[in-house]
Protein backbone atom coordinates (compact mmCIF):
# COMPACT_ATOMS: atom_id res chain seq x y z
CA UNK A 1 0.00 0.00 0.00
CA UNK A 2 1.32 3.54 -0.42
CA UNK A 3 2.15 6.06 2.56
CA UNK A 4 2.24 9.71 2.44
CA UNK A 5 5.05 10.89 4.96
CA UNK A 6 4.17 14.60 5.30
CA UNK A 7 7.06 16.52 7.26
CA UNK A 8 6.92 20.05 8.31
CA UNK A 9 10.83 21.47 9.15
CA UNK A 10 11.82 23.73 12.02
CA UNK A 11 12.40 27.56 11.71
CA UNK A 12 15.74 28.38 9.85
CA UNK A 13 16.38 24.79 8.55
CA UNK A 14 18.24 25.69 5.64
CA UNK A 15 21.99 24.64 7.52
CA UNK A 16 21.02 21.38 8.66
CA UNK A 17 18.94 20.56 5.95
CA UNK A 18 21.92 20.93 3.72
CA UNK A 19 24.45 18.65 6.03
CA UNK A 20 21.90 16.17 5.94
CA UNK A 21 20.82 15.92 2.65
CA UNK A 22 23.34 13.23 1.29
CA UNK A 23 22.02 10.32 3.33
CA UNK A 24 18.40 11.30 2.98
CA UNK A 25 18.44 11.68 -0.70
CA UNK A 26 20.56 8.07 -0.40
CA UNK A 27 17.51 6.64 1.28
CA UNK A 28 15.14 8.06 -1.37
CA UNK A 29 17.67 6.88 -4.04
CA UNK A 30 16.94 3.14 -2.31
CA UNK A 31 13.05 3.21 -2.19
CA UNK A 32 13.16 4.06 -6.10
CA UNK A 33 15.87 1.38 -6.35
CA UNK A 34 13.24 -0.85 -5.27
CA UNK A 35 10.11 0.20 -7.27
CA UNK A 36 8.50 1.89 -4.69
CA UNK A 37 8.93 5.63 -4.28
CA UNK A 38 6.23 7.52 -6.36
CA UNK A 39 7.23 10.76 -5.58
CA UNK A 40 9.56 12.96 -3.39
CA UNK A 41 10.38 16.78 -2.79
CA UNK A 42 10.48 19.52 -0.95
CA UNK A 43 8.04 22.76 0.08
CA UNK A 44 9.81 25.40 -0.86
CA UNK A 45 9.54 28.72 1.52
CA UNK A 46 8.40 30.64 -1.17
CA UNK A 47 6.67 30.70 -4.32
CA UNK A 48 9.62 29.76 -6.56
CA UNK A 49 10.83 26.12 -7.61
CA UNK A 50 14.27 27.55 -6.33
CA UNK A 51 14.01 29.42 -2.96
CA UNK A 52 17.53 29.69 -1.94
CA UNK A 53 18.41 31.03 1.44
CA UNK A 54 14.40 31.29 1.51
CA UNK A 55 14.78 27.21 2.25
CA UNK A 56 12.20 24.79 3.11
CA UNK A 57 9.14 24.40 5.22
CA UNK A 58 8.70 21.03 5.13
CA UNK A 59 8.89 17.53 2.39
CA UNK A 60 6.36 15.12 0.96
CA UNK A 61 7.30 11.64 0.29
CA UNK A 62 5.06 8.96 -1.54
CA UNK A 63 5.66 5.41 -1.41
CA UNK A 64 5.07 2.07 -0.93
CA UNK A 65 5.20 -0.12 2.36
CA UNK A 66 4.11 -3.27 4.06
CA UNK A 67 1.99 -1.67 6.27
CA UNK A 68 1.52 1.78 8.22
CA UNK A 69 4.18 0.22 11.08
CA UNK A 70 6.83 -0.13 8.03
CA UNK A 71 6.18 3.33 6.72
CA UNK A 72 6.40 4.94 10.11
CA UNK A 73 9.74 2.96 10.92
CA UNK A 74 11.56 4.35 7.48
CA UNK A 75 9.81 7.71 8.92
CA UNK A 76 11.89 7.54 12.15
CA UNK A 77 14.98 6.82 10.55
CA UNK A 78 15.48 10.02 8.06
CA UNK A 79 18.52 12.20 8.56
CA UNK A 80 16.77 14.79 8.47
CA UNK A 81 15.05 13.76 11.36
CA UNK A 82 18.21 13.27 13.34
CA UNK A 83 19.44 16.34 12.14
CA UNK A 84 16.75 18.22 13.65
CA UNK A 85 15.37 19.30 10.34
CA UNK A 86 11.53 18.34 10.87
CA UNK A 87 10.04 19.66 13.92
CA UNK A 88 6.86 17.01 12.73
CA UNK A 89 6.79 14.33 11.03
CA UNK A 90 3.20 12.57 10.19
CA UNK A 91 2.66 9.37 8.24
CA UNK A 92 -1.09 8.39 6.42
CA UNK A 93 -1.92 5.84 4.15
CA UNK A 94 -2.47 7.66 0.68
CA UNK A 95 -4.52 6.49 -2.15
CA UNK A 96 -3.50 6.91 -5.66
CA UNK A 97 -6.06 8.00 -8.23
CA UNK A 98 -3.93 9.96 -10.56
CA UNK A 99 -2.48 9.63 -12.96
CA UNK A 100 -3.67 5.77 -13.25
């Protein structure tokens, strides 16, 4: 079944979000290894595709898991997470109805 993970950053992220983003984007890299990311990105700040020092307010993941206890474990485990990037970090089963 597929997950949303829907993570909203602390203030000023920008810094850690940067150090971090290596190992999180090597995660990501993984789940599309595997056939089951559908999607992945940031929020930017503001209304741009490129914010700069503007940075982030949060990411949106999309992908598939075992089960809701799967998805939240891979939740728990982002560097960003670690890194004190996301002040929140909230997991829902998502359905897919586009595109088919």
């Amino acid at each position: 079944m597929l997950y949303a993970v829907i993570s909203e950053d602390v203030n000023d992220s920008l810094a850690r979000r940067l150090a971090a983003r290596p190992a999180h984007l090597l995660r990501l890299q993984e789940l599309q290894d595997q056939g089951r990311l559908i999607l992945a990105g940031p929020h930017p700040a503001i209304d741009t595709e490129n914010p700069a020092d503007a940075g982030f307010t949060g990411s949106l993941v999309v992908a598939e898991f075992a089960n809701l206890s799967e998805a939240r474990k891979w939740a728990d485990a982002d560097p960003y997470l670690a890194a004190g990037v996301y002040a929140r970090v909230t997991v829902k089963p998502f359905k897919q109805v586009f595109p088919q």
